[in-house]
Protein backbone atom coordinates (compact mmCIF):
# COMPACT_ATOMS: atom_id res chain seq x y z
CA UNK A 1 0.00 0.00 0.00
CA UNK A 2 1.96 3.60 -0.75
CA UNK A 3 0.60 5.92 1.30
CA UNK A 4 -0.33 9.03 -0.01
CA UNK A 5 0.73 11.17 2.92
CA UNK A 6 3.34 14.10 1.75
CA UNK A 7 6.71 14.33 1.89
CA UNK A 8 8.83 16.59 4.01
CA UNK A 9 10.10 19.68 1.74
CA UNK A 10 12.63 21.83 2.71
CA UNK A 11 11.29 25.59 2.76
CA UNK A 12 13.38 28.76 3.36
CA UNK A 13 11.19 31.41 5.41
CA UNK A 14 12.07 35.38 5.58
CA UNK A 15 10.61 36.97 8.43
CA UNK A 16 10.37 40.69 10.52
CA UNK A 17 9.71 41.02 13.96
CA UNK A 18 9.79 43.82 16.74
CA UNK A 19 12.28 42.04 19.29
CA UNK A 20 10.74 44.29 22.40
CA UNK A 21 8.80 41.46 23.97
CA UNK A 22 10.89 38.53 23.23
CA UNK A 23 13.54 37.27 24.53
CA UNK A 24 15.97 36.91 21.57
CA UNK A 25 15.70 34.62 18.39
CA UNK A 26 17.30 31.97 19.53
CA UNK A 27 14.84 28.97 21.82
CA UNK A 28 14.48 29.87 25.70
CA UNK A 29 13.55 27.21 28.25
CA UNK A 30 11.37 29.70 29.47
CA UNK A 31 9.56 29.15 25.74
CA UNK A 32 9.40 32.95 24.81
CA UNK A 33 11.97 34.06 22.12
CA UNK A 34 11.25 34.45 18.47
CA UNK A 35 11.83 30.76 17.23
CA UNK A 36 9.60 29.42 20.13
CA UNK A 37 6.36 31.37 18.50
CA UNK A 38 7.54 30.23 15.18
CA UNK A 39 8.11 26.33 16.01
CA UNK A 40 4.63 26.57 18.07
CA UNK A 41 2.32 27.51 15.33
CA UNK A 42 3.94 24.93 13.02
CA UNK A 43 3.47 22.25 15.28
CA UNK A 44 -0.22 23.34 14.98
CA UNK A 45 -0.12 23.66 11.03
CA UNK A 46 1.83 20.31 10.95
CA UNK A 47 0.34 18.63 13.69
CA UNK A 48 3.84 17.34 15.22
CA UNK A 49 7.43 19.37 16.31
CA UNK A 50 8.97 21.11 13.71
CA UNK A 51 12.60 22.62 13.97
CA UNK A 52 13.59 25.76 12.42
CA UNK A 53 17.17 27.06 11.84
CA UNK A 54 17.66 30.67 12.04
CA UNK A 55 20.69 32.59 10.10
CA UNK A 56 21.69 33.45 13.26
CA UNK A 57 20.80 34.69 16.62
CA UNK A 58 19.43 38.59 17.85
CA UNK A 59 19.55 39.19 21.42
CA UNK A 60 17.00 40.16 23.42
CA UNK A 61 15.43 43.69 22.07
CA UNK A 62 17.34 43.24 18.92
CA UNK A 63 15.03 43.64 15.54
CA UNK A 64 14.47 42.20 12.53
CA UNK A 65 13.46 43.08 9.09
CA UNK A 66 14.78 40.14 7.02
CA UNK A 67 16.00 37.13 9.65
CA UNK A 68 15.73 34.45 7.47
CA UNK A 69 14.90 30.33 8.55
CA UNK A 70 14.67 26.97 7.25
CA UNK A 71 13.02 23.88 7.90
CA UNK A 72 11.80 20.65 6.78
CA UNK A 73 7.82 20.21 6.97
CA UNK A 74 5.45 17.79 4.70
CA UNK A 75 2.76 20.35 3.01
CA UNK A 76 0.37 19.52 0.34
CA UNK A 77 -1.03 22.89 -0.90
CA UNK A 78 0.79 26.40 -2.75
CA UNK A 79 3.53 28.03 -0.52
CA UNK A 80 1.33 31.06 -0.48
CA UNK A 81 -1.34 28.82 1.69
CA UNK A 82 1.24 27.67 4.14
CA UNK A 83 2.54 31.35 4.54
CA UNK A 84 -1.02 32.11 5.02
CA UNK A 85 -1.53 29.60 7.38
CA UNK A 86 1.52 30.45 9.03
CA UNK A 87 0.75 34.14 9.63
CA UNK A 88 -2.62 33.42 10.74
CA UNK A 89 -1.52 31.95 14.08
CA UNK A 90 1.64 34.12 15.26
CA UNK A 91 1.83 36.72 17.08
CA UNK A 92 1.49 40.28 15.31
CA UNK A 93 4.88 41.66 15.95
CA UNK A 94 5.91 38.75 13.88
CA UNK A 95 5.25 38.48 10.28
CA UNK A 96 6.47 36.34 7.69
CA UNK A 97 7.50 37.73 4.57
CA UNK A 98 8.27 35.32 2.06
CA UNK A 99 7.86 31.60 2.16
CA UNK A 100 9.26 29.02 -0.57
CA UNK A 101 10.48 25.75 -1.27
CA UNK A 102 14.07 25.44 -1.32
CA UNK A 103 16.40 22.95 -2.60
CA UNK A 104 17.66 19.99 -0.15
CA UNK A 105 20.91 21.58 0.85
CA UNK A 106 20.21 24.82 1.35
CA UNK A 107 21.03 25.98 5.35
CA UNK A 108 20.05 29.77 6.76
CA UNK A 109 23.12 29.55 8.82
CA UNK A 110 25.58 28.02 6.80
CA UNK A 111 24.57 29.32 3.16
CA UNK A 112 24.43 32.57 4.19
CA UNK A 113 27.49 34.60 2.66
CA UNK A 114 26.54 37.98 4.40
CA UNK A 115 24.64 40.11 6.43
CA UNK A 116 24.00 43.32 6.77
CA UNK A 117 22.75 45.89 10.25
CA UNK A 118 21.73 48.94 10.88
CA UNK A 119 21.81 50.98 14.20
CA UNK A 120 19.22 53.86 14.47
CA UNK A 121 20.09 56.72 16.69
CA UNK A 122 18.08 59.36 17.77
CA UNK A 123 19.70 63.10 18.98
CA UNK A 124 17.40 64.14 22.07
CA UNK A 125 14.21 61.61 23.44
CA UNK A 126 12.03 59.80 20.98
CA UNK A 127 8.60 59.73 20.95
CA UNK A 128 7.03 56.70 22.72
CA UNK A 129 6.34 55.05 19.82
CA UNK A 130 9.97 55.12 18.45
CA UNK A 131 11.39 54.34 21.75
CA UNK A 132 11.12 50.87 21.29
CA UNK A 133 13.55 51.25 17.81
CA UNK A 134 16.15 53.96 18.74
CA UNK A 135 18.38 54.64 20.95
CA UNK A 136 17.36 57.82 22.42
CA UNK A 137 20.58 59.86 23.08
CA UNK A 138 19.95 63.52 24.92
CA UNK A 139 22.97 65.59 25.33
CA UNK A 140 23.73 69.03 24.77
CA UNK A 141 26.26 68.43 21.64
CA UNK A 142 25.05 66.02 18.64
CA UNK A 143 27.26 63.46 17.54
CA UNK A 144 30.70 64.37 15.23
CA UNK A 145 29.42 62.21 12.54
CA UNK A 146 33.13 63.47 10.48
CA UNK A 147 35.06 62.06 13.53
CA UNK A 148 32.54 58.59 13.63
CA UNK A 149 33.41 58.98 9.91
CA UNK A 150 36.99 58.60 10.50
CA UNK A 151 36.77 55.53 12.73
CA UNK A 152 34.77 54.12 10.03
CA UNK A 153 37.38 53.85 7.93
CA UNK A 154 39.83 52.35 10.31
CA UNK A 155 37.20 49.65 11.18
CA UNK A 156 36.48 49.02 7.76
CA UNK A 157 38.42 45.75 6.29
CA UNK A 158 39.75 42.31 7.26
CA UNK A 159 40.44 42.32 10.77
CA UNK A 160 40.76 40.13 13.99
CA UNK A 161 37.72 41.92 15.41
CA UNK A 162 37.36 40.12 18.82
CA UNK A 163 38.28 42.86 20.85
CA UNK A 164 34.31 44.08 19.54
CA UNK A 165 33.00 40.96 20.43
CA UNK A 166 31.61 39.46 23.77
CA UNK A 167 32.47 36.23 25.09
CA UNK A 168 29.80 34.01 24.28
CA UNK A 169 32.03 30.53 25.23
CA UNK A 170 32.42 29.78 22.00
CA UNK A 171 36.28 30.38 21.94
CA UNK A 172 36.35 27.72 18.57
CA UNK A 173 34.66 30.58 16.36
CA UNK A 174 37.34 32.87 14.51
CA UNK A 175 37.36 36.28 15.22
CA UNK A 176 38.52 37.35 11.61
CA UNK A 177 35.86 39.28 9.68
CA UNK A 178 35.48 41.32 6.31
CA UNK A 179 33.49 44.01 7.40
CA UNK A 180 32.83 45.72 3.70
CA UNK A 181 30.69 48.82 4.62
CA UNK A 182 30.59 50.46 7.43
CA UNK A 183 27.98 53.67 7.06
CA UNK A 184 27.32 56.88 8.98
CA UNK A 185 24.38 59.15 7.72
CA UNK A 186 21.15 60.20 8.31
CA UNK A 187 18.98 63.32 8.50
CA UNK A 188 17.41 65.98 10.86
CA UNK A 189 18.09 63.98 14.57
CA UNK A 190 18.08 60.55 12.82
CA UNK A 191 21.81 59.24 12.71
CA UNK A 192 21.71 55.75 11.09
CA UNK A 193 24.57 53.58 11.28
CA UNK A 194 25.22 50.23 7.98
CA UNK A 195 27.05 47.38 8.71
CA UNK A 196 27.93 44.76 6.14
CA UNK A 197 29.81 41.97 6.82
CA UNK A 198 30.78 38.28 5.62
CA UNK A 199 30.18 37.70 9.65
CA UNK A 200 29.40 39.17 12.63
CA UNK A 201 30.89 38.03 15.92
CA UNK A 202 28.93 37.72 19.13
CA UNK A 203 27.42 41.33 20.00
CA UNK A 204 30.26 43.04 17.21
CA UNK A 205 28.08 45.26 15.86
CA UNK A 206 26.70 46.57 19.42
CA UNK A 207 30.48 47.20 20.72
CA UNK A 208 31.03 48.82 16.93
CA UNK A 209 28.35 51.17 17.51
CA UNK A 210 29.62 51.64 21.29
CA UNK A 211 33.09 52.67 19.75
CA UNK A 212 31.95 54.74 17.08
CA UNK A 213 29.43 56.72 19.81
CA UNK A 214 32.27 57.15 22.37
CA UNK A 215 34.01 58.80 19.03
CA UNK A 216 31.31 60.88 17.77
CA UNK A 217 31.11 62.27 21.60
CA UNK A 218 35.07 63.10 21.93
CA UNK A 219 35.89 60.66 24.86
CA UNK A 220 37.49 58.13 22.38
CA UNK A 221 40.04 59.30 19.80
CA UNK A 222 40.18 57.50 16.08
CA UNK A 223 43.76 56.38 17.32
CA UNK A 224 42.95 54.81 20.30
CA UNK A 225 40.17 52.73 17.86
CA UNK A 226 43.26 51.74 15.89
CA UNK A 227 44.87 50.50 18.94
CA UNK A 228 42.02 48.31 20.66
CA UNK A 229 41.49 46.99 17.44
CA UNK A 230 44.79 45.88 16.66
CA UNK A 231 45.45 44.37 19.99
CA UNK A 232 42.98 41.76 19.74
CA UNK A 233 41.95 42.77 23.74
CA UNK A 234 38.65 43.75 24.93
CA UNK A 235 38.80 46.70 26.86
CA UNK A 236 36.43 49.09 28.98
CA UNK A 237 36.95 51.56 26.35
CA UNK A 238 34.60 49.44 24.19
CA UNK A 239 30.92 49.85 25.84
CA UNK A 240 27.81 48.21 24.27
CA UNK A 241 25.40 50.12 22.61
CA UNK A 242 21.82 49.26 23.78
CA UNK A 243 19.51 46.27 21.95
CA UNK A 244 16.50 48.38 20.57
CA UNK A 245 18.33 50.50 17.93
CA UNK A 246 19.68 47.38 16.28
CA UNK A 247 18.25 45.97 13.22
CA UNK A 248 19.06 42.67 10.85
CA UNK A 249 17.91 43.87 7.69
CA UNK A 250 18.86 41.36 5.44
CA UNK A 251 21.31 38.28 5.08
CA UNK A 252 23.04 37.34 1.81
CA UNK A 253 23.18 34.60 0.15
């Protein structure tokens, strides 16, 4: 007898999500990150568990405008009823973008060739409902977006960049990037920081943005950038910029 039940298909997912009420991307115990709302309503749809794989993780208050996931899932109908189907049942401040079958091999993580950030600043306090997305910064001087400018540059290249990351125990992961744009721009009391890398370490572009806002407020020089960055050391000169002005906009593949 063949059964006519369908076969699992391997589908790559793009989603967005406002990262203020969860707990990061990445599966909690406590059941309340990003993933955990995902894999829930597909266990529904599917009617048994189904794993996803993320690209990688946001922390907690980090957000998202193209994270992108895979699994494996049997599904009979169009991709456009399973997205459908999908949406229906998760929470609003997550919604799925794009939903399609993808071939056998293909891994969020470990296909991905890129990714790119933004960090969102805002000079003086932002409205309540943009609190959530900036970092509010009120001081008497704006940022010296020339001197962040200048850092930039230094940042900008092939470099052992662990002295921006934060020890995450995973001491196997190398700490050489290619960090290929590296932005500074905006308009009016917007400042809007672009990252692109080929990688991102753990927290790197957080402790960039740290660096580059101690610089733009004249109690880090460009030099001393140079310096922490070719030592290798994490220092207390490197401070981590806040979760909720950091974005994943979109991962490359």
């Amino acid at each position: 007898m063949v059964s006519d039940a369908p076969l699992d298909q391997r589908w790559r997912c793009t989603c967005a999500y406002d990262g203020s009420g969860f707990s990061g991307w990445q599966s909690q115990p406590t059941r309340d990150a990003v993933q955990d709302a995902i894999e829930r309503r597909l266990r529904e749809i599917c009617q048994r568990p189904i794993r996803i794989h993320g690209s990688g993780r946001t922390d907690a208050g980090v957000h998202a405008r193209g994270q992108v996931f895979h699994f494996d899932a049997p599904w009979r109908h169009s991709s456009q009823k399973f997205k459908i189907a999908l949406c229906a049942g998760l929470p609003p401040t997550i919604q799925i973008k794009s939903l399609a079958t993808a071939k056998p091999d293909f891994h969020a993580r470990y296909s991905a060739r890129g990714k790119r950030y933004s960090y969102r600043i805002y000079e003086g306090v932002a409205d309540p409902f943009k609190q959530a997305f900036v970092l509010s910064r009120e001081r008497p001087r704006r940022l010296d977006q020339e001197r962040m400018k200048a850092a930039a540059k230094v940042l900008c290249g092939r470099h052992d960049f662990r002295a921006f990351a934060a020890d995450n125990g995973s001491e196997l992961e190398d700490p050489v990037r290619d960090l290929t744009r590296l932005e500074i721009g905006g308009s009016g009391r917007n400042v809007t920081l672009i990252f692109e890398a080929n990688g991102f370490l753990y927290k790197m572009v957080r402790s960039l943005t740290g660096a580059l806002i101690a610089v733009g407020e004249g109690r880090l020089e460009v030099t001393a950038v140079e310096s922490v960055l070719e030592s290798g050391q994490r220092t207390g000169a490197v401070e981590t910029a806040p979760a909720q002005g950091l974005f994943l906009e979109r991962v490359f593949y």
